[in-house]
PDB file of N, CA and C in Angstrom:
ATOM      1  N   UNK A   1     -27.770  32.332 -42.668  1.00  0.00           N
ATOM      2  CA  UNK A   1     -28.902  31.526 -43.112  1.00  0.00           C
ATOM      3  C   UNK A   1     -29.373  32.033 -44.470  1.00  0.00           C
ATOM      4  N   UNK A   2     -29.584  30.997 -44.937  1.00  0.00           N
ATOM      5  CA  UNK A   2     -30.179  31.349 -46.463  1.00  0.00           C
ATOM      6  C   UNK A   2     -32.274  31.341 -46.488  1.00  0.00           C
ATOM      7  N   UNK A   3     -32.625  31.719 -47.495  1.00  0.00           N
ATOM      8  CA  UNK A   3     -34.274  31.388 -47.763  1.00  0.00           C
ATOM      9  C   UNK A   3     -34.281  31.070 -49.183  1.00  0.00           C
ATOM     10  N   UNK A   4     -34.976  29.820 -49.091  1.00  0.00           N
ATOM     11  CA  UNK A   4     -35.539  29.281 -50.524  1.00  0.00           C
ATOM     12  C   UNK A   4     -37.248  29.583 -50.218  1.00  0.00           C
ATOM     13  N   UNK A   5     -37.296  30.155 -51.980  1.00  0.00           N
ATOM     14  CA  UNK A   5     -38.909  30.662 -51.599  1.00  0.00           C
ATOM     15  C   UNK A   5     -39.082  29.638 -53.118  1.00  0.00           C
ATOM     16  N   UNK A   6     -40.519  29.564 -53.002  1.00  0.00           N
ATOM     17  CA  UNK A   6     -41.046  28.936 -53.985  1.00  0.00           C
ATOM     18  C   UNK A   6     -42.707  29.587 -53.764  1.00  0.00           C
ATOM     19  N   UNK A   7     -43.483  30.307 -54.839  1.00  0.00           N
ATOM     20  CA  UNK A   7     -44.597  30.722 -55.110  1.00  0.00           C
ATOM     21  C   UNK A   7     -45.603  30.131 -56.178  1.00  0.00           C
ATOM     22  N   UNK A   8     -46.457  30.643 -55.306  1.00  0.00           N
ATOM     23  CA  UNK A   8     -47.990  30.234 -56.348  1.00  0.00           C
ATOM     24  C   UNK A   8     -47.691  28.483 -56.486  1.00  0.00           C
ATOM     25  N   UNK A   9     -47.594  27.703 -55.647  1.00  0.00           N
ATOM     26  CA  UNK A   9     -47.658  26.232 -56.349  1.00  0.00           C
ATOM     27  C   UNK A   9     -48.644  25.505 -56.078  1.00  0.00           C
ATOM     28  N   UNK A  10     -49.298  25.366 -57.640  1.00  0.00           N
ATOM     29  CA  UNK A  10     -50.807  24.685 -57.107  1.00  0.00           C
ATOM     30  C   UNK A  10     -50.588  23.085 -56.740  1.00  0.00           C
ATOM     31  N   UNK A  11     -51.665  23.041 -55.933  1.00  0.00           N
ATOM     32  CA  UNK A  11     -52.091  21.800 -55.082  1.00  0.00           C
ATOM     33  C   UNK A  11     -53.520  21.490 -55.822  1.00  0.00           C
ATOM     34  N   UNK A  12     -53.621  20.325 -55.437  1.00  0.00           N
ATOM     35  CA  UNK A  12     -55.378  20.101 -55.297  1.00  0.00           C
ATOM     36  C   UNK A  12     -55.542  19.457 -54.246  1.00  0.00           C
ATOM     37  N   UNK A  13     -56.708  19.030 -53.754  1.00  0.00           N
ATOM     38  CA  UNK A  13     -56.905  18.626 -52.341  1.00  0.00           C
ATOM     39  C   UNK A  13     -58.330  18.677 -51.846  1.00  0.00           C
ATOM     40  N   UNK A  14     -58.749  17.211 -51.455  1.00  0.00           N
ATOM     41  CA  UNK A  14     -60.529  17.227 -51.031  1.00  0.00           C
ATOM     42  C   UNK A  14     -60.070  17.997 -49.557  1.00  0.00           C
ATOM     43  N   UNK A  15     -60.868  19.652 -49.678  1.00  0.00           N
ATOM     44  CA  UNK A  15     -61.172  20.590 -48.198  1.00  0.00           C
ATOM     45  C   UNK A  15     -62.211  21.383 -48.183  1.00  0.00           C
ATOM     46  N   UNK A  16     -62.613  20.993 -46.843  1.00  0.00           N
ATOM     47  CA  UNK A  16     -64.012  21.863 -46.801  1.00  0.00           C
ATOM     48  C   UNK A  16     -64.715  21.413 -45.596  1.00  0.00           C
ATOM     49  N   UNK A  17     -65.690  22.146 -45.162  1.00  0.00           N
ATOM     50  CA  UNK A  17     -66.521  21.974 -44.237  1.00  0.00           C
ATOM     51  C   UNK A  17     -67.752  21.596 -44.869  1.00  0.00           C
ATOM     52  N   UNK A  18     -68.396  21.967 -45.782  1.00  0.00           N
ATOM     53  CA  UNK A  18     -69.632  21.489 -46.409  1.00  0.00           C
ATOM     54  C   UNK A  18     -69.366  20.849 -47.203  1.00  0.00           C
ATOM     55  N   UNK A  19     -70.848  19.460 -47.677  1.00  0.00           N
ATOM     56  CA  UNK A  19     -70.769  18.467 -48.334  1.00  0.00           C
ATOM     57  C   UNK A  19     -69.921  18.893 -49.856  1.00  0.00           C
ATOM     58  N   UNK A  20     -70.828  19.902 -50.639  1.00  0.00           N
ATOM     59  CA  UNK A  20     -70.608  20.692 -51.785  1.00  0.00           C
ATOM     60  C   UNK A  20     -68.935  21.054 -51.845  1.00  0.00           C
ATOM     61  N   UNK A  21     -68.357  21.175 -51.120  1.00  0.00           N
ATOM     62  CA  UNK A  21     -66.566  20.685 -51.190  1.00  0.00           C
ATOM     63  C   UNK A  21     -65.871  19.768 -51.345  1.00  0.00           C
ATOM     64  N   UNK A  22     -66.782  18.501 -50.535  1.00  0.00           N
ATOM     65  CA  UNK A  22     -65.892  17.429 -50.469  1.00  0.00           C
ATOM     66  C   UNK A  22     -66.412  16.484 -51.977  1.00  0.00           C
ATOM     67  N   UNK A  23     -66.976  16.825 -52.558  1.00  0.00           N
ATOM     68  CA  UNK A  23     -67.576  16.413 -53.925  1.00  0.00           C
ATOM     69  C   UNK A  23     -65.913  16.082 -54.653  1.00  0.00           C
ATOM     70  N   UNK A  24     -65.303  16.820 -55.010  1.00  0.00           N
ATOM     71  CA  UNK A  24     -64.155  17.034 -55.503  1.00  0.00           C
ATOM     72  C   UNK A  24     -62.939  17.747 -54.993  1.00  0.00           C
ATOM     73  N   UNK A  25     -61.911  17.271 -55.884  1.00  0.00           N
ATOM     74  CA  UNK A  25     -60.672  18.087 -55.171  1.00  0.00           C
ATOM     75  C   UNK A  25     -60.538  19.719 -55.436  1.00  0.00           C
ATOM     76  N   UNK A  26     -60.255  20.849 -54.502  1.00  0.00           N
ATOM     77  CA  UNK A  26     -60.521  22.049 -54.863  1.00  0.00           C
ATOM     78  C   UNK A  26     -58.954  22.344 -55.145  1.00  0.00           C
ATOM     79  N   UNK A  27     -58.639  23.977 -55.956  1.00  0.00           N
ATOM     80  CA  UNK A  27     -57.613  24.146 -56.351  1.00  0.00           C
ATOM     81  C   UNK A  27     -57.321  24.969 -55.219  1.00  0.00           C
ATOM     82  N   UNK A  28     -56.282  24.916 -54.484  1.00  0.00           N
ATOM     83  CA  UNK A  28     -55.192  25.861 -53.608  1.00  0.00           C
ATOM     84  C   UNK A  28     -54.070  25.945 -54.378  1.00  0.00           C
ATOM     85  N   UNK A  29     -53.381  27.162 -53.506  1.00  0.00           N
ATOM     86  CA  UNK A  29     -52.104  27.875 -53.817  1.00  0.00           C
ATOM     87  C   UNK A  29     -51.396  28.222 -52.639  1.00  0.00           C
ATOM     88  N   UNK A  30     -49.703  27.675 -52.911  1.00  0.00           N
ATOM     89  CA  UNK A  30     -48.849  27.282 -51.799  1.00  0.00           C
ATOM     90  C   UNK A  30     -48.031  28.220 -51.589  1.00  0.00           C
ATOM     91  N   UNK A  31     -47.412  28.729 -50.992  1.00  0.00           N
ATOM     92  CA  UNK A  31     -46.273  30.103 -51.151  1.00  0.00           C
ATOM     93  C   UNK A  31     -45.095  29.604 -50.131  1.00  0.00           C
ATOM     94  N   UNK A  32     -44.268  29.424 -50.359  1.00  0.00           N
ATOM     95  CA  UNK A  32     -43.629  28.222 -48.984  1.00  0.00           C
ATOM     96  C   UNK A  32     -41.983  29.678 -49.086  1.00  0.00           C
ATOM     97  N   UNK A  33     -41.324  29.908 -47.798  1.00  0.00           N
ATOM     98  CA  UNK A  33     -40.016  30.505 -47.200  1.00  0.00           C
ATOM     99  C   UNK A  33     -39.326  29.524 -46.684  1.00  0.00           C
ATOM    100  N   UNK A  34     -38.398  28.642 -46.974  1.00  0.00           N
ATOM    101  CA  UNK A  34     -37.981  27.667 -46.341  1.00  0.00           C
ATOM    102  C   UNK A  34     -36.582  28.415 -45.702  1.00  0.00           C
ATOM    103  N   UNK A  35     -35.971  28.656 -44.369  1.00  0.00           N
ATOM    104  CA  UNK A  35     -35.008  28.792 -44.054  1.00  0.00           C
ATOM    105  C   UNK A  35     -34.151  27.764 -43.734  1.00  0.00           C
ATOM    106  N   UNK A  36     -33.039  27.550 -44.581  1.00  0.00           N
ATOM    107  CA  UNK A  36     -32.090  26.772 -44.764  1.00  0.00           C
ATOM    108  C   UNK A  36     -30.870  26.707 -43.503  1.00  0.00           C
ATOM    109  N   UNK A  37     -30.606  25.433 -42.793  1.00  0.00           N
ATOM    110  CA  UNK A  37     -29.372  25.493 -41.567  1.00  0.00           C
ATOM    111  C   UNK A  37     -28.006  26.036 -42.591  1.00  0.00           C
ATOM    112  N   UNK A  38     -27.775  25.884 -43.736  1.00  0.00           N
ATOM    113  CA  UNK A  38     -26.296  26.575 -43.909  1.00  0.00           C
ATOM    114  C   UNK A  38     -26.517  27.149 -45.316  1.00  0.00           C
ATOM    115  N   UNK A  39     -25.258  27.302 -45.752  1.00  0.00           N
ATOM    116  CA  UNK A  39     -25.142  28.204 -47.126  1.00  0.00           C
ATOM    117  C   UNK A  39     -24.335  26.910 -47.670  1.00  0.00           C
ATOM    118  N   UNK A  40     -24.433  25.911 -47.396  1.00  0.00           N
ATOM    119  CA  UNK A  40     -23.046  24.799 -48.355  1.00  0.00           C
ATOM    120  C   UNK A  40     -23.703  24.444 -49.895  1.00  0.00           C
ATOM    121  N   UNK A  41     -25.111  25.155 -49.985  1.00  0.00           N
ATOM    122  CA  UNK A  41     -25.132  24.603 -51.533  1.00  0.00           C
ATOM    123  C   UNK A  41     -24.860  25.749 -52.822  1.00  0.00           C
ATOM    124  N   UNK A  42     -25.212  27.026 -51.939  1.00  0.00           N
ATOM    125  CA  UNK A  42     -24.337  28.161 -52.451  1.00  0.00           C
ATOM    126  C   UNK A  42     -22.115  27.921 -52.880  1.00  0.00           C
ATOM    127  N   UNK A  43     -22.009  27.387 -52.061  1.00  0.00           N
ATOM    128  CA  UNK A  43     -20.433  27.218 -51.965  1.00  0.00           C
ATOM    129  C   UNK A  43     -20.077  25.989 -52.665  1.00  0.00           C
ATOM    130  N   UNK A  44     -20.891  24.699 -52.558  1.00  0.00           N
ATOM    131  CA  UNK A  44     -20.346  23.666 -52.899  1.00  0.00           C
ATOM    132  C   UNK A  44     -20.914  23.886 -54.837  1.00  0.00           C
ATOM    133  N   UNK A  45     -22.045  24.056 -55.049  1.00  0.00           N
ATOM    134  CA  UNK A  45     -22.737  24.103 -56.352  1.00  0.00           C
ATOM    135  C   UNK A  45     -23.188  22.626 -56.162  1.00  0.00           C
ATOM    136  N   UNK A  46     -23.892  21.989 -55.230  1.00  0.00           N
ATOM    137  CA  UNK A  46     -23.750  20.744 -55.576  1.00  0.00           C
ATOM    138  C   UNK A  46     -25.141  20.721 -54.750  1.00  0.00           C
ATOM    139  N   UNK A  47     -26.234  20.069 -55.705  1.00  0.00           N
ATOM    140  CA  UNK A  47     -27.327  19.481 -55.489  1.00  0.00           C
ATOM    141  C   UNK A  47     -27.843  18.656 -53.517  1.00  0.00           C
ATOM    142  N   UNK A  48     -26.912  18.283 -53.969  1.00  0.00           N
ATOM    143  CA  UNK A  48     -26.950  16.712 -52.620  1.00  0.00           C
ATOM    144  C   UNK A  48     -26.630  17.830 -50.868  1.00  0.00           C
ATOM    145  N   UNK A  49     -26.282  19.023 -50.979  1.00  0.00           N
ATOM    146  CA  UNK A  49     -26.268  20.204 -50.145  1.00  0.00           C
ATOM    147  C   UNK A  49     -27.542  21.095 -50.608  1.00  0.00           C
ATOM    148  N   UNK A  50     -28.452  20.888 -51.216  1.00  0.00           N
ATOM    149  CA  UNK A  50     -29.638  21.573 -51.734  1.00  0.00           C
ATOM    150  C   UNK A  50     -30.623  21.145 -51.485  1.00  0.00           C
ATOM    151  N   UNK A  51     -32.256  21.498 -51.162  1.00  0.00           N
ATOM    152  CA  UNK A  51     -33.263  21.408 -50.980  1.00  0.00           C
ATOM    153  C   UNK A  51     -33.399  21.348 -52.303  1.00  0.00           C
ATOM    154  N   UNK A  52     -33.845  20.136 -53.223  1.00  0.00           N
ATOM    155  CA  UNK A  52     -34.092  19.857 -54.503  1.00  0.00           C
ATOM    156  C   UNK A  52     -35.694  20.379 -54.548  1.00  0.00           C
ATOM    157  N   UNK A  53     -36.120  21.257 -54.679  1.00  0.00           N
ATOM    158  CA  UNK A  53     -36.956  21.994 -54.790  1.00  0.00           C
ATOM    159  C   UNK A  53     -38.182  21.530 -56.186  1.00  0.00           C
ATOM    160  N   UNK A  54     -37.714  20.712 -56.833  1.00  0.00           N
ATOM    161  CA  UNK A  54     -38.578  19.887 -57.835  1.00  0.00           C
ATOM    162  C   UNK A  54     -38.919  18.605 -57.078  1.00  0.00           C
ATOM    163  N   UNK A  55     -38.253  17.396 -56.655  1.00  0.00           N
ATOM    164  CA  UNK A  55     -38.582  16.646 -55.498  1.00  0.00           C
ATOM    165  C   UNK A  55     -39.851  17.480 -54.310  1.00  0.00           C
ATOM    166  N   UNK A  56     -39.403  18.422 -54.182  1.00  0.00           N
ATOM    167  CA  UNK A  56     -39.993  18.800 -52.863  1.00  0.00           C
ATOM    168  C   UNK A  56     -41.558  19.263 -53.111  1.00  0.00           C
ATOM    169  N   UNK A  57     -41.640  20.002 -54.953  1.00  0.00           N
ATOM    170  CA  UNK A  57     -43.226  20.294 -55.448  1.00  0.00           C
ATOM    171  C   UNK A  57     -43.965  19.088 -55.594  1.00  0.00           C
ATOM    172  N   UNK A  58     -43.212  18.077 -55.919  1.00  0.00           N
ATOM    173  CA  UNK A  58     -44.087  16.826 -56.545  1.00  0.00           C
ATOM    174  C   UNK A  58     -44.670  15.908 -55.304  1.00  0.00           C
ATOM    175  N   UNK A  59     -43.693  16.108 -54.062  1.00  0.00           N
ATOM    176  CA  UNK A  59     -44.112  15.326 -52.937  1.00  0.00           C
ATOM    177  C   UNK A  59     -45.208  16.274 -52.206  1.00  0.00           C
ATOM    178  N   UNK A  60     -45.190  17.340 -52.076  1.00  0.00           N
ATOM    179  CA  UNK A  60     -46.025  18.157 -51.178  1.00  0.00           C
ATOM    180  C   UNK A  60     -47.522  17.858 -52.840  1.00  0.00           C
ATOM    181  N   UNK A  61     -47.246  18.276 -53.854  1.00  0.00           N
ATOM    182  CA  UNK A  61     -48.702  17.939 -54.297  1.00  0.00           C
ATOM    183  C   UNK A  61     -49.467  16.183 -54.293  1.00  0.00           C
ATOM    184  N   UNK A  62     -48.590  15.574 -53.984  1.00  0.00           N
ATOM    185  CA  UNK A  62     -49.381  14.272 -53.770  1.00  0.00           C
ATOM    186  C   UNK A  62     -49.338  14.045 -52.203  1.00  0.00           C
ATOM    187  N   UNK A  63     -49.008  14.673 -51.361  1.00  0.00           N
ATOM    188  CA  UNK A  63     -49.572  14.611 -50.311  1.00  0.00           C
ATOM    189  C   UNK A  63     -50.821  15.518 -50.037  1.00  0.00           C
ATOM    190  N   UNK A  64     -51.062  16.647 -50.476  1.00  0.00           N
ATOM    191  CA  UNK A  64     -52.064  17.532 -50.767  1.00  0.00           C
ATOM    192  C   UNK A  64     -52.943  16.123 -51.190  1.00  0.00           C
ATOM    193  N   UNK A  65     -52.791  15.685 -52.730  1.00  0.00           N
ATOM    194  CA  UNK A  65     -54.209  15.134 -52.885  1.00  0.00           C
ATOM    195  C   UNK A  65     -54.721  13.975 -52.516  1.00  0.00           C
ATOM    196  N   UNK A  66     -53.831  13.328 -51.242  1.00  0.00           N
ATOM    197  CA  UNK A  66     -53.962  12.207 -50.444  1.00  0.00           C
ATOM    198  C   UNK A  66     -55.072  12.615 -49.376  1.00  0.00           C
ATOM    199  N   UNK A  67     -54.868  13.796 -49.336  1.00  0.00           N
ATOM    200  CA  UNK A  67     -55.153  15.084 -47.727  1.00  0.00           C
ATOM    201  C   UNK A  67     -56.959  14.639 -48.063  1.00  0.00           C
ATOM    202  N   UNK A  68     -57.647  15.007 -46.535  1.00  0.00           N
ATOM    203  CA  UNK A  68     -58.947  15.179 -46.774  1.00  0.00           C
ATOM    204  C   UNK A  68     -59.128  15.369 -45.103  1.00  0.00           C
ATOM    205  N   UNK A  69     -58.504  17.100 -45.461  1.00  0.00           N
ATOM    206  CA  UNK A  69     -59.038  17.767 -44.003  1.00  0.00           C
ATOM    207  C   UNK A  69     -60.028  18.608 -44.349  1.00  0.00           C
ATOM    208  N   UNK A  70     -60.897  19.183 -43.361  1.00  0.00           N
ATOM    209  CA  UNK A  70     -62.154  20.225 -43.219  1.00  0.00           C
ATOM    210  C   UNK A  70     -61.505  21.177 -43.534  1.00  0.00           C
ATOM    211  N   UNK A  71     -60.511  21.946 -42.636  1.00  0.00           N
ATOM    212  CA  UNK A  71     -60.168  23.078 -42.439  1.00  0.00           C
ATOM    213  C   UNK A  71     -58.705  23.072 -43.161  1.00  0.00           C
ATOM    214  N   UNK A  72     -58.697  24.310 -44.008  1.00  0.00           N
ATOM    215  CA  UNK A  72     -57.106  24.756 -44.192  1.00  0.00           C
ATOM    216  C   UNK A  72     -56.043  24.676 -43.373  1.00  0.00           C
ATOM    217  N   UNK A  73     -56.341  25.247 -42.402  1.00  0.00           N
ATOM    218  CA  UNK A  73     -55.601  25.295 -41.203  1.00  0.00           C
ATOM    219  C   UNK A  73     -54.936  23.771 -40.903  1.00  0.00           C
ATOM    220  N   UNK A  74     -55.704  23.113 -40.513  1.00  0.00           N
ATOM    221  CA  UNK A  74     -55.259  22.145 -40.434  1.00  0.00           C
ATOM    222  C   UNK A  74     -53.999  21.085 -41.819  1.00  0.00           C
ATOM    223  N   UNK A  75     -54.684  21.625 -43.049  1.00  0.00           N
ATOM    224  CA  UNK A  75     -53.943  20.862 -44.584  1.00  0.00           C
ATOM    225  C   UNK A  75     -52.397  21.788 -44.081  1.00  0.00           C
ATOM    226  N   UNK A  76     -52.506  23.320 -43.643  1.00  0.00           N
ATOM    227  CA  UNK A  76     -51.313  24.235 -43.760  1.00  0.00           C
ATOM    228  C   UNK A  76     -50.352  23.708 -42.562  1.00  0.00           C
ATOM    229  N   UNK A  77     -50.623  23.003 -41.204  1.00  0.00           N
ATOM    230  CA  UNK A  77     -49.957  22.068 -40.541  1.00  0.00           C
ATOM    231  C   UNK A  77     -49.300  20.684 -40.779  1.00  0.00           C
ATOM    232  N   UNK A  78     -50.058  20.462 -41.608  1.00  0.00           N
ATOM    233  CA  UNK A  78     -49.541  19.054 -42.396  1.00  0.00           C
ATOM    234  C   UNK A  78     -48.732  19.226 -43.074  1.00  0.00           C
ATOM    235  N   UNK A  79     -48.730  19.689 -44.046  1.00  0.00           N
ATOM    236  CA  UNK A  79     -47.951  20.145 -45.187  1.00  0.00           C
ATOM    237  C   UNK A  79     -46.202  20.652 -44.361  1.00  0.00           C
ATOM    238  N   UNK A  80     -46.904  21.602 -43.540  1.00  0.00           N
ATOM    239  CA  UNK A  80     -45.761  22.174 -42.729  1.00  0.00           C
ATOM    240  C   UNK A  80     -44.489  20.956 -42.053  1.00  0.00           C
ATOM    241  N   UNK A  81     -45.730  19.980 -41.131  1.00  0.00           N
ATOM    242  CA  UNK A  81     -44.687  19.479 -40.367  1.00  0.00           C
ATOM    243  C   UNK A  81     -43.922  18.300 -41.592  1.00  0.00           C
ATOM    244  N   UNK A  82     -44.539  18.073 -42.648  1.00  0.00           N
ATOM    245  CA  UNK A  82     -44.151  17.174 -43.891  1.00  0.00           C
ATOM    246  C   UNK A  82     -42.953  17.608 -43.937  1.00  0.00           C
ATOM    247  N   UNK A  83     -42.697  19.036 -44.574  1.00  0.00           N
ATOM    248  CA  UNK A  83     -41.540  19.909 -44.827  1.00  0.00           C
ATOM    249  C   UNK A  83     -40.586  19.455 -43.897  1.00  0.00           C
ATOM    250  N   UNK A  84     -40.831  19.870 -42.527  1.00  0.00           N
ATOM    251  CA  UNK A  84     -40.064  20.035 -41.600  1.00  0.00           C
ATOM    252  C   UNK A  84     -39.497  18.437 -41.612  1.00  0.00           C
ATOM    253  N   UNK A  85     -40.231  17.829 -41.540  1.00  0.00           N
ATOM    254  CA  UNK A  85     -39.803  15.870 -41.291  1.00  0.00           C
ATOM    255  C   UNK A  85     -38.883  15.405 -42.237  1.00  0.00           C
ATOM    256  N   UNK A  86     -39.493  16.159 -43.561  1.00  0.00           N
ATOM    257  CA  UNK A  86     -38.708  15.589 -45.064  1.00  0.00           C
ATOM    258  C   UNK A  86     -37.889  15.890 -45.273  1.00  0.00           C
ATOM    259  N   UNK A  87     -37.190  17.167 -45.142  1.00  0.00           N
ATOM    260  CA  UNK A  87     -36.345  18.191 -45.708  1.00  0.00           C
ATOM    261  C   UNK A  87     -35.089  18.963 -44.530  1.00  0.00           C
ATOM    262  N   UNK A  88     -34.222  19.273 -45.275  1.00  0.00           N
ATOM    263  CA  UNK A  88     -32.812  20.027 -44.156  1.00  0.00           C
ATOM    264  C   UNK A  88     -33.498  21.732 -44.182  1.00  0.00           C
ATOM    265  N   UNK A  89     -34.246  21.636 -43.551  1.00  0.00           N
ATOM    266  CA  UNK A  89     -34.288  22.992 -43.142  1.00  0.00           C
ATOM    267  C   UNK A  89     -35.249  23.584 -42.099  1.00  0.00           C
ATOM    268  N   UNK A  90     -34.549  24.702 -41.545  1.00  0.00           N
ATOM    269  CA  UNK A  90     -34.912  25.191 -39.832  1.00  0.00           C
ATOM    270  C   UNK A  90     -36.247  25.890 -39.604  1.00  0.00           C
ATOM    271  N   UNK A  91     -36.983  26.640 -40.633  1.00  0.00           N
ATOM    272  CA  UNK A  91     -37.839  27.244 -40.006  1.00  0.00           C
ATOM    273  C   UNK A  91     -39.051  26.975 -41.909  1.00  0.00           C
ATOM    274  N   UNK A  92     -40.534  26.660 -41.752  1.00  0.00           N
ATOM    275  CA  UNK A  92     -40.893  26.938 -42.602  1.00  0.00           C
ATOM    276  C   UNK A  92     -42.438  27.893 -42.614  1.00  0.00           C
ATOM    277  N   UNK A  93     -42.086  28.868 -43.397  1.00  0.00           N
ATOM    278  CA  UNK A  93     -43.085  29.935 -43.574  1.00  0.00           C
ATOM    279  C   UNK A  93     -43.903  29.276 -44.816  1.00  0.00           C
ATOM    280  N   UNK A  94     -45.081  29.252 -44.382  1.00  0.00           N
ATOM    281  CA  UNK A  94     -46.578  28.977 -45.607  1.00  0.00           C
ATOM    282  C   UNK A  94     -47.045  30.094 -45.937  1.00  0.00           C
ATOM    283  N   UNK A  95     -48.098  29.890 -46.548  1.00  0.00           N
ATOM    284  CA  UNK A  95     -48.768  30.578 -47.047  1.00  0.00           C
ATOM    285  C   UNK A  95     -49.910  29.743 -47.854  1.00  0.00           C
ATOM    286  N   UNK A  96     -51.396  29.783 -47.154  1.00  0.00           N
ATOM    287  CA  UNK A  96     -51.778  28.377 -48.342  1.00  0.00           C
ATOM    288  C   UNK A  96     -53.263  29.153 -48.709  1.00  0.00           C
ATOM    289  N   UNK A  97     -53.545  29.153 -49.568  1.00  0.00           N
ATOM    290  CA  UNK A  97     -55.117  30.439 -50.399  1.00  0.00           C
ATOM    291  C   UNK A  97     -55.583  29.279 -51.061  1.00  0.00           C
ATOM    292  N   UNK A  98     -57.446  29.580 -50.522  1.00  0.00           N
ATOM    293  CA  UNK A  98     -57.856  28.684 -51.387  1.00  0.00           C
ATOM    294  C   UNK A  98     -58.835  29.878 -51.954  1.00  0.00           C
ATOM    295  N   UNK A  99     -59.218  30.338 -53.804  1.00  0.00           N
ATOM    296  CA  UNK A  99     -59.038  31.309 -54.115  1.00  0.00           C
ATOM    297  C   UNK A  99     -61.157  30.709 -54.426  1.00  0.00           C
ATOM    298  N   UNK A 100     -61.729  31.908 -54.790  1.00  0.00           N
ATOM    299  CA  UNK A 100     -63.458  31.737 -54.913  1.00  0.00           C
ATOM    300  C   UNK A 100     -64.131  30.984 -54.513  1.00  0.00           C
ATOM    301  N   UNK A 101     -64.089  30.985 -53.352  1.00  0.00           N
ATOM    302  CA  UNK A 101     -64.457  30.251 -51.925  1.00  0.00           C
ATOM    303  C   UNK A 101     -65.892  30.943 -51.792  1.00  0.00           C
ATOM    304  N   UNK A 102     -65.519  32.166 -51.629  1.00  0.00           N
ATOM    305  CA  UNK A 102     -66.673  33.027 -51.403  1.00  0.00           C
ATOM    306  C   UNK A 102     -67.206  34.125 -52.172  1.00  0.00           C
ATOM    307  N   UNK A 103     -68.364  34.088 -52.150  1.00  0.00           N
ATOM    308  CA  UNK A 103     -68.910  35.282 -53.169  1.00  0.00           C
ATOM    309  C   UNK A 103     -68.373  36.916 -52.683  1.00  0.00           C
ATOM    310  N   UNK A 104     -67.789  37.693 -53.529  1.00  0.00           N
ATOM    311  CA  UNK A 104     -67.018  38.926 -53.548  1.00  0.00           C
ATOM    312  C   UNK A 104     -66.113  38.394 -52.904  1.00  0.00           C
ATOM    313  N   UNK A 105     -65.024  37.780 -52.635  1.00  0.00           N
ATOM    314  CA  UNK A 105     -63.987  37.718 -52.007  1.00  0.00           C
ATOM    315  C   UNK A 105     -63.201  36.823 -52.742  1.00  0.00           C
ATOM    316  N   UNK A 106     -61.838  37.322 -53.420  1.00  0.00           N
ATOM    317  CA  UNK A 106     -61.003  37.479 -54.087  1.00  0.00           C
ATOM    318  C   UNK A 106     -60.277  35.309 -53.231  1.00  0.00           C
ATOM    319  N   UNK A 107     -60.152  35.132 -52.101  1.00  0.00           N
ATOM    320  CA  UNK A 107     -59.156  34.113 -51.935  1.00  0.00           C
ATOM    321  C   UNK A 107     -59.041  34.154 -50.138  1.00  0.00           C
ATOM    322  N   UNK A 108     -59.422  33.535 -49.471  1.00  0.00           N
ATOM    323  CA  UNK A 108     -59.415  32.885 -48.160  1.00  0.00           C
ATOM    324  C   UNK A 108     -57.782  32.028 -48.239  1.00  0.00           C
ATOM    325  N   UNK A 109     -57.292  32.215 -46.560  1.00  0.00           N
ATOM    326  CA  UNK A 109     -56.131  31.477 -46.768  1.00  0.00           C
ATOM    327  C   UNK A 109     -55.579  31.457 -44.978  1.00  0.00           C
ATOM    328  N   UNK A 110     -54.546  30.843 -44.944  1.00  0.00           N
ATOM    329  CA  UNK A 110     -53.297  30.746 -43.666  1.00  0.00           C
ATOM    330  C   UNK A 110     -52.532  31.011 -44.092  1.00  0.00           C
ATOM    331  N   UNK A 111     -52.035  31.324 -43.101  1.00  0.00           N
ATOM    332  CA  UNK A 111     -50.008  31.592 -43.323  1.00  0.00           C
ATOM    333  C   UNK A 111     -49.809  31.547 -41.896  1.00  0.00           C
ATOM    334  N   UNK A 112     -48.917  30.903 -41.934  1.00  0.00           N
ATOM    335  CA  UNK A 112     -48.240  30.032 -40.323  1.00  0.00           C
ATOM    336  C   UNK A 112     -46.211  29.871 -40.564  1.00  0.00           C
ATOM    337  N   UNK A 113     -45.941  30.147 -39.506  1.00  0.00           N
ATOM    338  CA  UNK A 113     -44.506  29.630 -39.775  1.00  0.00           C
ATOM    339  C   UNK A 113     -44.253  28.499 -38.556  1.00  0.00           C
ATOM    340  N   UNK A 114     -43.545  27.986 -39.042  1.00  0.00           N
ATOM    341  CA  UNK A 114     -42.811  26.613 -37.911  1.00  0.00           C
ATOM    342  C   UNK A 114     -41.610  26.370 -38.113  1.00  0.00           C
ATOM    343  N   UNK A 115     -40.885  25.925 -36.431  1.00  0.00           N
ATOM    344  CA  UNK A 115     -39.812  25.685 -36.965  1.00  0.00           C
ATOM    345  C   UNK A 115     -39.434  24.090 -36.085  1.00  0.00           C
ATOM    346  N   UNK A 116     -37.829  23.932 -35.847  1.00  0.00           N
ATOM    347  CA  UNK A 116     -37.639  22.656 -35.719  1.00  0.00           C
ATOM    348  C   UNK A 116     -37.430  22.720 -34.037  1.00  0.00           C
TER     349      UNK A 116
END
């Protein structure tokens, strides 16, 4: 099994529990481990055996700013089972921070893995 990682990819997205959130879309950050069922895009060199990984940023950020859940938790399930529905691959590890959320605290977040 292979892992495609992809870091830091911002989203935007109306989330929050209080009114003062849902005003606008807030900035998150995505950290995604995708474990891949084979190695054929290593061997073949050929795209169409690949998780096109530019396809895959542009669809997860417009589903992000379609999104208008309360809780992270919940956007980091969505997103997840999206992956899993959209894409050839077996297991996906998140990671989703939504960063000055709170006073002294650097970035609130999930990280969940799922698989098929």
């Amino acid at each position: 099994m292979n892992t495609l990682f992809l870091r830091d990819i911002q989203l935007q997205a109306i989330i929050g529990v209080y009114d003062w959130e849902r005003l606008q879309p807030q900035s998150l950050l995505l950290d995604l481990d995708l474990t891949l069922p084979n190695k054929q895009a290593g061997l073949t060199d050929d795209l169409a055996n690949a998780v096109n990984y530019a396809d895959l940023v542009e669809r997860l950020r417009a589903f992000a700013e379609k999104s208008e859940r309360r809780l992270i938790e919940a956007l980091a399930e969505d997103l997840a089972g999206f992956i899993l529905q959209e894409y050839a691959v077996e297991k996906v590890h998140l990671r989703l921070t939504k960063q000055g959320i709170l006073p002294k605290v650097g970035a609130v977040g999930i990280e969940i893995v799922r698989s098929r």
